[in-house]
N, C-alpha and C. Protein backbone atom coordinates (compact mmCIF):
# COMPACT_ATOMS: atom_id res chain seq x y z
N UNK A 1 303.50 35.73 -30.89
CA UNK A 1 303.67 36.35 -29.59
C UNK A 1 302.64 35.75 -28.63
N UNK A 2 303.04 35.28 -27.48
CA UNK A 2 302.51 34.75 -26.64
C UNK A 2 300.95 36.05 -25.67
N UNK A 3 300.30 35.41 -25.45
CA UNK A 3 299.00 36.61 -24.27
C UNK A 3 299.81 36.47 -23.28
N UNK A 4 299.85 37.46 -22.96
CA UNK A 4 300.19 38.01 -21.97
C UNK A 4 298.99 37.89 -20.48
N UNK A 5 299.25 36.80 -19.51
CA UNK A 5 298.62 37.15 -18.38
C UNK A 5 298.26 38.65 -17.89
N UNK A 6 296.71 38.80 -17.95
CA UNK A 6 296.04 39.76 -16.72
C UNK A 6 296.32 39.98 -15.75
N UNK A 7 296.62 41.32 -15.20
CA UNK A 7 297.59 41.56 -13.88
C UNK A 7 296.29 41.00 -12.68
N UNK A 8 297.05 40.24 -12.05
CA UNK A 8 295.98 39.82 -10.60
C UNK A 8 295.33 41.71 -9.93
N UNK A 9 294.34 41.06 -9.68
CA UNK A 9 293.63 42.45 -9.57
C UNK A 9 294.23 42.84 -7.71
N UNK A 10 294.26 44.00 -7.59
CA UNK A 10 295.39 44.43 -6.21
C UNK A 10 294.90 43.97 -4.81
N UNK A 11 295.47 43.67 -3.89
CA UNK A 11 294.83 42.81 -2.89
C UNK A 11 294.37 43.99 -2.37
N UNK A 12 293.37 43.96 -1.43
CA UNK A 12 292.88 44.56 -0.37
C UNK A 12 292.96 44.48 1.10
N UNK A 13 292.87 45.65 1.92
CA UNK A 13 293.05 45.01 3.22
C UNK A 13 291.63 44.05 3.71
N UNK A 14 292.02 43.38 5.05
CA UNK A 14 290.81 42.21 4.77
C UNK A 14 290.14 42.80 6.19
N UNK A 15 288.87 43.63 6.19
CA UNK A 15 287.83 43.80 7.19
C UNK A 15 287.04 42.99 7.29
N UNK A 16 286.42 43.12 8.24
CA UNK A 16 285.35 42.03 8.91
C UNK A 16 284.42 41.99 8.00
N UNK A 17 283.58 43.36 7.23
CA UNK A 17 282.85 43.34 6.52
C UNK A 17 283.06 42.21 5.22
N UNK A 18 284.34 42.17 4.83
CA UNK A 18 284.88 41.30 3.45
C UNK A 18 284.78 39.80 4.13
N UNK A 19 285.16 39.63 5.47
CA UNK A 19 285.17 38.49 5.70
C UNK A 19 283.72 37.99 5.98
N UNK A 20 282.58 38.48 6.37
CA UNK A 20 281.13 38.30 7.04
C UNK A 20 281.08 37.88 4.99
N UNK A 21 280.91 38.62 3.98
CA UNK A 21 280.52 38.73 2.79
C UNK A 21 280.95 37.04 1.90
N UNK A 22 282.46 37.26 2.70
CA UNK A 22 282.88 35.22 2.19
C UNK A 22 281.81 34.47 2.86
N UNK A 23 281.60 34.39 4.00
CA UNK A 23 280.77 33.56 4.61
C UNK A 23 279.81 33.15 4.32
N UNK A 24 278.70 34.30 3.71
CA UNK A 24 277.76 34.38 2.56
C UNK A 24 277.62 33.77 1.79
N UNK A 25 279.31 34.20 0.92
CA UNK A 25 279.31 33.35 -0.52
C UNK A 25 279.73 31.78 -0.13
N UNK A 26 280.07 31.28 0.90
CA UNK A 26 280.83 30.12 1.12
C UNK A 26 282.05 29.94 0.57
N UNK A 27 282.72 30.95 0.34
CA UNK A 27 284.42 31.05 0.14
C UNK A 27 285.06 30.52 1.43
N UNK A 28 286.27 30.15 1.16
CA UNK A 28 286.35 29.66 2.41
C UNK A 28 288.03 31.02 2.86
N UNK A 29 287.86 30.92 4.46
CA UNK A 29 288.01 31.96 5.13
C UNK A 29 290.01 31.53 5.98
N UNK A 30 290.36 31.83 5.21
CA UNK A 30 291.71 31.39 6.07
C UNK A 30 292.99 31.48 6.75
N UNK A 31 292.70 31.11 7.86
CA UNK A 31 293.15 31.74 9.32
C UNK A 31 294.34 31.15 9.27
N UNK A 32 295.89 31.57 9.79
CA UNK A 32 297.55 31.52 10.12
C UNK A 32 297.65 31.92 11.74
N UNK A 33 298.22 30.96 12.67
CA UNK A 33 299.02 31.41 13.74
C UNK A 33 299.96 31.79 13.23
N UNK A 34 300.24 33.14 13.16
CA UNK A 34 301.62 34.06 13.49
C UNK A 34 302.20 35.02 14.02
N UNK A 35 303.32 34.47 14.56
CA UNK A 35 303.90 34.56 15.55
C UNK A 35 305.28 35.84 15.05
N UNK A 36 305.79 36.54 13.85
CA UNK A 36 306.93 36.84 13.68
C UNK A 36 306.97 37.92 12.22
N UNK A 37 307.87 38.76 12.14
CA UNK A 37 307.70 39.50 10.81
C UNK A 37 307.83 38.70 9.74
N UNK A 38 308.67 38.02 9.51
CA UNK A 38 309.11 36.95 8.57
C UNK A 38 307.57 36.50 7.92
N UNK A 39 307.14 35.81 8.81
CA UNK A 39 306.08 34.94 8.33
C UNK A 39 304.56 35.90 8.14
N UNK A 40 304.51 36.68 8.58
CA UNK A 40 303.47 37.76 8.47
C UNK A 40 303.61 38.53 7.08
N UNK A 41 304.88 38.62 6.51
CA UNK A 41 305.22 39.06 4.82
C UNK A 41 304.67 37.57 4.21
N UNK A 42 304.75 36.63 4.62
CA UNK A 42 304.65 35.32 3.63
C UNK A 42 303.11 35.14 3.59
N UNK A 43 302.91 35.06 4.76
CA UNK A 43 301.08 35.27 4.88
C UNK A 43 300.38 36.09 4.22
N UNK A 44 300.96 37.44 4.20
CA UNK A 44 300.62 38.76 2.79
C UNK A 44 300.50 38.13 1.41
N UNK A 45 301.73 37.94 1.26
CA UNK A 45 301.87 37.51 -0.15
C UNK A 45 301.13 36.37 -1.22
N UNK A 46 300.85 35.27 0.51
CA UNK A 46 300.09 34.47 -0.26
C UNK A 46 298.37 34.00 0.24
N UNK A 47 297.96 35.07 0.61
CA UNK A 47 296.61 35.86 0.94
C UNK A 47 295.51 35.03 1.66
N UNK A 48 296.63 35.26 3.07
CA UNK A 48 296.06 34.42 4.08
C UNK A 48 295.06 35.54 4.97
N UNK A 49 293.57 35.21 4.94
CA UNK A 49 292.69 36.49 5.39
C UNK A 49 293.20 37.00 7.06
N UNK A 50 293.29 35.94 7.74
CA UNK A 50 293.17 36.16 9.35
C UNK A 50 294.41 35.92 9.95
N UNK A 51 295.63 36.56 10.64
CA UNK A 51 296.48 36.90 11.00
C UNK A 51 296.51 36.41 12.68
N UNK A 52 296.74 35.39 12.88
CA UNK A 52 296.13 35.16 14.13
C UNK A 52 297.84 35.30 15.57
N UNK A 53 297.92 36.44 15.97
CA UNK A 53 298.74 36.53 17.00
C UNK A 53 298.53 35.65 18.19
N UNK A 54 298.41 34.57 18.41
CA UNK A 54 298.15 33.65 19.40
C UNK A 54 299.40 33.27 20.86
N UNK A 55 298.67 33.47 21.48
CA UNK A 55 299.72 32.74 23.33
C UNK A 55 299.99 31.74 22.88
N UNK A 56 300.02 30.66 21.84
CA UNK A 56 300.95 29.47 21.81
C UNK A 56 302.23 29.69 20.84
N UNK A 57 302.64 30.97 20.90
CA UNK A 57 303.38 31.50 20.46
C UNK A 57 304.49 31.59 21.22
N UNK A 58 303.95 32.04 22.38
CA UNK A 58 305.24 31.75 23.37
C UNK A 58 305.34 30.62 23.64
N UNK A 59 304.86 29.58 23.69
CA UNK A 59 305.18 28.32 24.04
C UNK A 59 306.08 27.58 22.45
N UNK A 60 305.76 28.13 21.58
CA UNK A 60 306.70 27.88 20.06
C UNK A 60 307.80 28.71 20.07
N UNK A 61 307.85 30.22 20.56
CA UNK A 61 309.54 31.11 20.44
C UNK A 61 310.17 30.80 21.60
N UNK A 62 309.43 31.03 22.48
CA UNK A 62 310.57 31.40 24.10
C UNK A 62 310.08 30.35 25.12
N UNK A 63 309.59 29.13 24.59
CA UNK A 63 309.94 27.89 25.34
C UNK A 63 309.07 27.37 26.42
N UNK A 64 307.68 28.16 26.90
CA UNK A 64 306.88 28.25 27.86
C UNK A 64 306.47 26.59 27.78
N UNK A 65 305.96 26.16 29.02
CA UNK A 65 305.80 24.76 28.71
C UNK A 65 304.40 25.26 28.78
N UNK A 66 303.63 26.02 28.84
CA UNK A 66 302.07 26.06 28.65
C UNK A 66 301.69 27.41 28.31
N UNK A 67 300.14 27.72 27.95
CA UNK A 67 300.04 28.86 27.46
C UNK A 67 299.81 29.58 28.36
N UNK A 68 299.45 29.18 29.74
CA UNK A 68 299.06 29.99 31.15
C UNK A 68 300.29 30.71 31.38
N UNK A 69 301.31 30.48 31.08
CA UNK A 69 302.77 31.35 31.67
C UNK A 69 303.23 31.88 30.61
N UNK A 70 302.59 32.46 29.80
CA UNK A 70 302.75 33.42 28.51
C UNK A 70 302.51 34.84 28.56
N UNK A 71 303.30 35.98 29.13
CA UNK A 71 302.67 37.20 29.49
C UNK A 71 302.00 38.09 28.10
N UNK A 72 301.75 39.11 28.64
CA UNK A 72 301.20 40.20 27.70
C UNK A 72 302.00 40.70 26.80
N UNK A 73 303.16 40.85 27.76
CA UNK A 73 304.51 41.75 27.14
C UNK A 73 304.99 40.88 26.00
N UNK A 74 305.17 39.22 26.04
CA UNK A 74 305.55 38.43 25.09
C UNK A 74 304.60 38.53 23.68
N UNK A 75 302.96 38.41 23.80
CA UNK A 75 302.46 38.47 23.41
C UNK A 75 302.42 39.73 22.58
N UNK A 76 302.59 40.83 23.18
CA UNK A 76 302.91 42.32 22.30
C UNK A 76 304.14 41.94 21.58
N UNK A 77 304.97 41.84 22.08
CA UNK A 77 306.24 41.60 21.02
C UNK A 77 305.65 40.85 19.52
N UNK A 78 305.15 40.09 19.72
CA UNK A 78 304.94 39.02 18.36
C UNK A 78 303.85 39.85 18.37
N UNK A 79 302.97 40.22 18.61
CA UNK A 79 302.21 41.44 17.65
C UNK A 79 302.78 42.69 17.01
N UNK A 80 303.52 42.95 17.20
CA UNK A 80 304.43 44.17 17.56
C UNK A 80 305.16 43.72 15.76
N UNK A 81 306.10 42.77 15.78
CA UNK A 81 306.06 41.58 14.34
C UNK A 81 305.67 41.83 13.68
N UNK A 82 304.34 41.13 13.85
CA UNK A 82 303.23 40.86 12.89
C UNK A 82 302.96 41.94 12.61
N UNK A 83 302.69 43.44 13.21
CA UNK A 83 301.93 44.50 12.29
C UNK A 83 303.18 45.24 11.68
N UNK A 84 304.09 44.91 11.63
CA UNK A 84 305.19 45.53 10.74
C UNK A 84 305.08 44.88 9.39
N UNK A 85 305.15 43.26 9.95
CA UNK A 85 304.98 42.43 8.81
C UNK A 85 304.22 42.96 7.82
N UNK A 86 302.74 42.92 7.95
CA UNK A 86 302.03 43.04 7.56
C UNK A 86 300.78 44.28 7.02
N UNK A 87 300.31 43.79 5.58
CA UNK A 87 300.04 45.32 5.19
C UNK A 87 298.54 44.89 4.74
N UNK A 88 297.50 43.40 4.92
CA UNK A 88 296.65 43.14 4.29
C UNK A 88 295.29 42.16 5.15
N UNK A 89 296.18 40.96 5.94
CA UNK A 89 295.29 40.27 6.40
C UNK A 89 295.04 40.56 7.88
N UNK A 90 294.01 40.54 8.39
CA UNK A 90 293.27 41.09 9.21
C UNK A 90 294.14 40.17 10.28
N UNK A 91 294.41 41.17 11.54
CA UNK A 91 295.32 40.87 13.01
C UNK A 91 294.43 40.60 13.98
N UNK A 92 294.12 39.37 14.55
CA UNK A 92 293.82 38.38 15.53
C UNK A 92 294.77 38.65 16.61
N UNK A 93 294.90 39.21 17.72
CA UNK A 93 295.34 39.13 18.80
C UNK A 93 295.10 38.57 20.39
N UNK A 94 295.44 37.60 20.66
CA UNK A 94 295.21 36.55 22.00
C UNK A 94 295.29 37.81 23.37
N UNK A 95 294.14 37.82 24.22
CA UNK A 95 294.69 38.31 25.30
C UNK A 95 294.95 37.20 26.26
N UNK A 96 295.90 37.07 26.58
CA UNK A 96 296.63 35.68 27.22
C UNK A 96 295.51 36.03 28.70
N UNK A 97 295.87 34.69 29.10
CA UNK A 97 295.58 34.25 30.28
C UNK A 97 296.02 35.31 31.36
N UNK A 98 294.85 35.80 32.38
CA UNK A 98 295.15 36.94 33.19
C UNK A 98 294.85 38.36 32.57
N UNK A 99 294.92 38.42 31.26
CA UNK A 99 294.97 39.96 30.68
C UNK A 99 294.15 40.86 30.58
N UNK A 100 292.84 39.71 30.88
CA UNK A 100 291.63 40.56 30.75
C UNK A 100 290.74 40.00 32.11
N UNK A 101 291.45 39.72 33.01
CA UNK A 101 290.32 38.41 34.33
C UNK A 101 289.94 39.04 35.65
N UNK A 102 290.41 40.12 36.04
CA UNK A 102 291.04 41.13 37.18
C UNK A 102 289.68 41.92 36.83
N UNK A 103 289.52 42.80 35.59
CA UNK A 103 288.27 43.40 35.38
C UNK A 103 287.99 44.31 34.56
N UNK A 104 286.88 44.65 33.94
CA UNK A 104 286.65 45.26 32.93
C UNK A 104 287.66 46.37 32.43
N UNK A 105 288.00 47.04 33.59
CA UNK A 105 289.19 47.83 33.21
C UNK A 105 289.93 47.60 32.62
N UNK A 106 290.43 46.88 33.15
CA UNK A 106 291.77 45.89 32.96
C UNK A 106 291.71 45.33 31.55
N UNK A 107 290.62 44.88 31.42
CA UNK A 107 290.26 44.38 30.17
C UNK A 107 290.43 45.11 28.52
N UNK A 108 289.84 46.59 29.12
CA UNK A 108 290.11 47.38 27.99
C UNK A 108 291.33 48.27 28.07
N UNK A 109 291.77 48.43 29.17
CA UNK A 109 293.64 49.04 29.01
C UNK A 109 293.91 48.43 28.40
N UNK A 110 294.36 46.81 28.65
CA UNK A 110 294.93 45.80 27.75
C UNK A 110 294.65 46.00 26.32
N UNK A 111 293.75 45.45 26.26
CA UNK A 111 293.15 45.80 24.28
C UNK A 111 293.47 47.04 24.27
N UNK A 112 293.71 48.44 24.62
CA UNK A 112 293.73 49.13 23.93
C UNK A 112 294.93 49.69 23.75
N UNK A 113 296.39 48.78 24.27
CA UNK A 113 297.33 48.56 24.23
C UNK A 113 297.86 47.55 22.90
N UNK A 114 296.90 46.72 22.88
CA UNK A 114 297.35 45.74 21.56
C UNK A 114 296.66 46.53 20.35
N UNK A 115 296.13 47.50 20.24
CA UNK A 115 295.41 48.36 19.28
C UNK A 115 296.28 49.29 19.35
N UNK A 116 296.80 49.74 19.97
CA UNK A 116 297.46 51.16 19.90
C UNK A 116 299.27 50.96 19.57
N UNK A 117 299.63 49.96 19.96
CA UNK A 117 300.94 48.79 20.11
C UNK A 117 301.17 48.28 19.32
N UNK A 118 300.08 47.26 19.00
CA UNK A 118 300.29 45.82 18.49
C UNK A 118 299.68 45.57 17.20
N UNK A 119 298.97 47.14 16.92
CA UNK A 119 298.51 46.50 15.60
C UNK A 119 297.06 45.55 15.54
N UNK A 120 296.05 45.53 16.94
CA UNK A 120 295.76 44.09 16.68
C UNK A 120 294.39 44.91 16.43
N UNK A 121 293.41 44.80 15.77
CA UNK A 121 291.97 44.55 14.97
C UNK A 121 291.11 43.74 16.11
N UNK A 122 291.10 42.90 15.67
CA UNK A 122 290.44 41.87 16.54
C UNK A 122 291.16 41.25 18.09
N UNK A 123 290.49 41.39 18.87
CA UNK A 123 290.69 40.39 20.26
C UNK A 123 290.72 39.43 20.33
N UNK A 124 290.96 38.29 20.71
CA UNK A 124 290.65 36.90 21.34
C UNK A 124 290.59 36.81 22.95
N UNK A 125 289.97 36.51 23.54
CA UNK A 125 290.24 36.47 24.97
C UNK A 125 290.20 34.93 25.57
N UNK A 126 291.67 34.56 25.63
CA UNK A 126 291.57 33.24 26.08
C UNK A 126 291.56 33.02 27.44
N UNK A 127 291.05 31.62 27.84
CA UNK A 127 290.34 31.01 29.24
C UNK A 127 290.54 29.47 29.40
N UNK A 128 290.28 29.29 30.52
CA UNK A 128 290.57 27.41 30.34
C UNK A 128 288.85 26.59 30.86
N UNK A 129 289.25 25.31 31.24
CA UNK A 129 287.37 25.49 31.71
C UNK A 129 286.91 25.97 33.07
N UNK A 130 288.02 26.30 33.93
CA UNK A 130 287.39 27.27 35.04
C UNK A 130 287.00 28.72 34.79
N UNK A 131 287.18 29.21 33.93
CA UNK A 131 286.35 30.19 33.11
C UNK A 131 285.20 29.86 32.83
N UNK A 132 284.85 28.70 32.21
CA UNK A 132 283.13 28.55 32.14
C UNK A 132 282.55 29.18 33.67
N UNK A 133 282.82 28.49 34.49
CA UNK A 133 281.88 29.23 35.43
C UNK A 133 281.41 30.83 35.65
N UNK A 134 282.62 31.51 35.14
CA UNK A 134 282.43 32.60 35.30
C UNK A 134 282.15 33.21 33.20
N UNK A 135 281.47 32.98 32.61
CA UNK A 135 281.28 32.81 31.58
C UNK A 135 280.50 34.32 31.10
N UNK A 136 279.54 34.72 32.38
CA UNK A 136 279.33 35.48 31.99
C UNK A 136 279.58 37.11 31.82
N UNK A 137 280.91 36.91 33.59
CA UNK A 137 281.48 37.87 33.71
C UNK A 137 282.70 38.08 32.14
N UNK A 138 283.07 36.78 32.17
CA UNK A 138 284.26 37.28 30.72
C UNK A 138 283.50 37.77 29.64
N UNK A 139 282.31 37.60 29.09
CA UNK A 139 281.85 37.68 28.00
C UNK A 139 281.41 39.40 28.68
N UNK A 140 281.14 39.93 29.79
CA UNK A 140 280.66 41.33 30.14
C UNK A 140 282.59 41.88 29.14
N UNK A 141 283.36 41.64 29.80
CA UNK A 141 284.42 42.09 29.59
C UNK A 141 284.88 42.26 28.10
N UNK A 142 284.49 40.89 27.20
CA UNK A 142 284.07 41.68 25.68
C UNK A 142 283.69 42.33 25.20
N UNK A 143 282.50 42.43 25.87
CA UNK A 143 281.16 43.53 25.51
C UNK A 143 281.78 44.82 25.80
N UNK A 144 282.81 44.72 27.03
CA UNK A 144 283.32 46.15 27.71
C UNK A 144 284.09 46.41 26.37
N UNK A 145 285.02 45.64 25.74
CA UNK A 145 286.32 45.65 24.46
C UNK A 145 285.20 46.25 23.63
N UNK A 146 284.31 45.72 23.27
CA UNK A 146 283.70 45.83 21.63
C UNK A 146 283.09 47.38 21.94
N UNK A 147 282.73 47.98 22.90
CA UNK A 147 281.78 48.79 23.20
C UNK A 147 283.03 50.43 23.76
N UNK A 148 283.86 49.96 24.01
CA UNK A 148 285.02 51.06 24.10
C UNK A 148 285.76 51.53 22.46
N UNK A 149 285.21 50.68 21.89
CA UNK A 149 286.15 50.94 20.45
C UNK A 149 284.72 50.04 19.57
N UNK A 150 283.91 50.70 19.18
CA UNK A 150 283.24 50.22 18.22
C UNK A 150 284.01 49.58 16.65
N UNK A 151 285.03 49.93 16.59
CA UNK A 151 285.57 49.29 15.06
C UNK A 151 286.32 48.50 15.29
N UNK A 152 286.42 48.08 16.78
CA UNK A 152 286.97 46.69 17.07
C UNK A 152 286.11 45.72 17.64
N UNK A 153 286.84 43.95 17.27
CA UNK A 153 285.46 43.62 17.74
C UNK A 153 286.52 42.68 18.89
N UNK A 154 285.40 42.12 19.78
CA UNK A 154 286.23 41.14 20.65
C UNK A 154 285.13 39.80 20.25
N UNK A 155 286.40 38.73 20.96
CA UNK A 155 285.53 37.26 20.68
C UNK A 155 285.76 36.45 21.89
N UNK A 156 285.08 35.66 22.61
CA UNK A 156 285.44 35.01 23.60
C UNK A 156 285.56 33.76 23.43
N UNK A 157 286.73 33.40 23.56
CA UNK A 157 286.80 32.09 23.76
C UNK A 157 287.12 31.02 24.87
N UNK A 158 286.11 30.02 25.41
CA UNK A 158 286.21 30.08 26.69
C UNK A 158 286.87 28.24 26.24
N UNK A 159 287.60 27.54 26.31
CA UNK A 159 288.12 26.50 26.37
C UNK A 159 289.06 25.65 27.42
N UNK A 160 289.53 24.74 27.68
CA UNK A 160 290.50 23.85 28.46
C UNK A 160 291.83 24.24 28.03
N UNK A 161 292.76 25.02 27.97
CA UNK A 161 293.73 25.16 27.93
C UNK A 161 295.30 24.89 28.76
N UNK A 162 294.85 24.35 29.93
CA UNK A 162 295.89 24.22 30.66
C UNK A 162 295.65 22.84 31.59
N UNK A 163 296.60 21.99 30.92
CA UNK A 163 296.61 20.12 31.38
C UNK A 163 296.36 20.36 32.69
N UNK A 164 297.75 21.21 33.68
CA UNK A 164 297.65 21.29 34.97
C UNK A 164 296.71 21.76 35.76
N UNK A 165 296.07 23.23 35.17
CA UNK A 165 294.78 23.42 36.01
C UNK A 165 293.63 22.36 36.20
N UNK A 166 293.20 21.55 34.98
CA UNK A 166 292.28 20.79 35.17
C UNK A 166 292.48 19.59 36.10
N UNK A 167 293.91 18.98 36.40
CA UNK A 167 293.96 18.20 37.57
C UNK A 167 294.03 17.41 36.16
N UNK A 168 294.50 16.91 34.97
CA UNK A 168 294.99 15.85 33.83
C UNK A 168 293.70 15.46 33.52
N UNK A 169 292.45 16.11 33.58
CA UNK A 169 291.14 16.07 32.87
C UNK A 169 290.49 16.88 32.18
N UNK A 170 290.21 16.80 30.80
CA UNK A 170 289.57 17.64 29.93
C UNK A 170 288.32 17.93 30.39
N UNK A 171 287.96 19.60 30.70
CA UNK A 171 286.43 19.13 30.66
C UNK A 171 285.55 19.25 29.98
N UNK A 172 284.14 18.95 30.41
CA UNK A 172 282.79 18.29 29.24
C UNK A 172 281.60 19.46 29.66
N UNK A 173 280.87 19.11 28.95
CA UNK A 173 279.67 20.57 29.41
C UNK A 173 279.34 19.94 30.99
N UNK A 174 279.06 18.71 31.53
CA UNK A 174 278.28 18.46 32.33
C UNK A 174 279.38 19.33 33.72
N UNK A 175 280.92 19.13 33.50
CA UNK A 175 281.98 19.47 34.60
C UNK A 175 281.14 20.76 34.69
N UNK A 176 281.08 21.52 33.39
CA UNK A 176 280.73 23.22 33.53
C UNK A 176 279.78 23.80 34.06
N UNK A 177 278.90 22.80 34.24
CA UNK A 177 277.57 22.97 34.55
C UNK A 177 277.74 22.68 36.26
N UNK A 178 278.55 21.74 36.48
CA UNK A 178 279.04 21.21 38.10
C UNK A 178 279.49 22.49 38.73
N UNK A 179 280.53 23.26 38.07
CA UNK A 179 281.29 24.08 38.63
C UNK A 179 280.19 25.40 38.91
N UNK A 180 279.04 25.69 38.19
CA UNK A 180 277.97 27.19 38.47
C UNK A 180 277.54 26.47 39.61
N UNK A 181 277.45 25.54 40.89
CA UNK A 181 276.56 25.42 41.34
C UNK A 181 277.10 25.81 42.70
């Protein structure tokens, strides 16, 4: 008679705490754009930690030629997905372009719409590089997310995202530094 394989021990849901603890150990930590229920069961199953609801989502389902013309409402939908999908790896949610830029308010209605909606854990707050200048007002507006809901966290991410805003130029720290003055 053959041994019988040890039942895999039961997955867990994946908190920040479990993920800070990989980091530690140098496990490595691994993140899925998804966009849909379908793929949010496949991501479960095959124990993908970070669930990432991302704005280039609409530019992959409903055809956007950039991520700047990606609303909230699209963005909830594919969160909306994903937390049905899903019963394990931790939900990454994009606040698209505009969702959080208007003002702190604004900032945490939103999130607390993709929390209450969407299922989403974590924030992202995306920007392009005319956001650097204002770098420190967006990052107040995290602080506003993380500090309205302590068991959520927000993350800022301030990057070049949109060919057309920049005028067909990527920019470099020195542009960012041009634009505070």
């Amino acid at each position: 008679m053959a041994d019988a394989k040890p039942a895999a021990p039961a997955r867990k849901k994946v908190t920040i705490p479990m993920l800070v603890e990989k980091m530690k150990k140098g496990e490595p930590i691994v993140q899925l754009a998804v966009y849909d229920y379908e793929t949010a069961i496949i991501a479960d199953r095959v124990g993908i930690d970070i669930l990432c609801v991302s704005d280039t989502g609409g530019m992959v389902l409903f055809g956007h030629e950039s991520t700047t013309s990606v609303s909230f409402e699209e963005v909830m939908f594919m969160a909306q997905a994903v937390k049905r999908g899903s019963k394990y790896g931790l939900r990454m949610v994009d606040m698209p372009y505009m969702s959080f830029h208007l003002s702190a308010q604004q900032a945490v209605d939103n999130a607390a719409k993709y929390v209450s909606q969407g299922g989403a854990e974590v924030m992202k707050c995306e920007g392009n590089q005319h956001h650097r200048c204002r770098a420190t007002s967006a990052s107040r507006r995290c602080a506003c997310l993380s500090s309205a809901d302590s068991s959520r966290r927000a993350k800022l991410r301030t990057v070049p995202r949109s060919w057309s805003m920049t005028r067909g130029r990527w920019s470099t720290p020195a542009a960012s530094r041009s634009c505070a003055k």
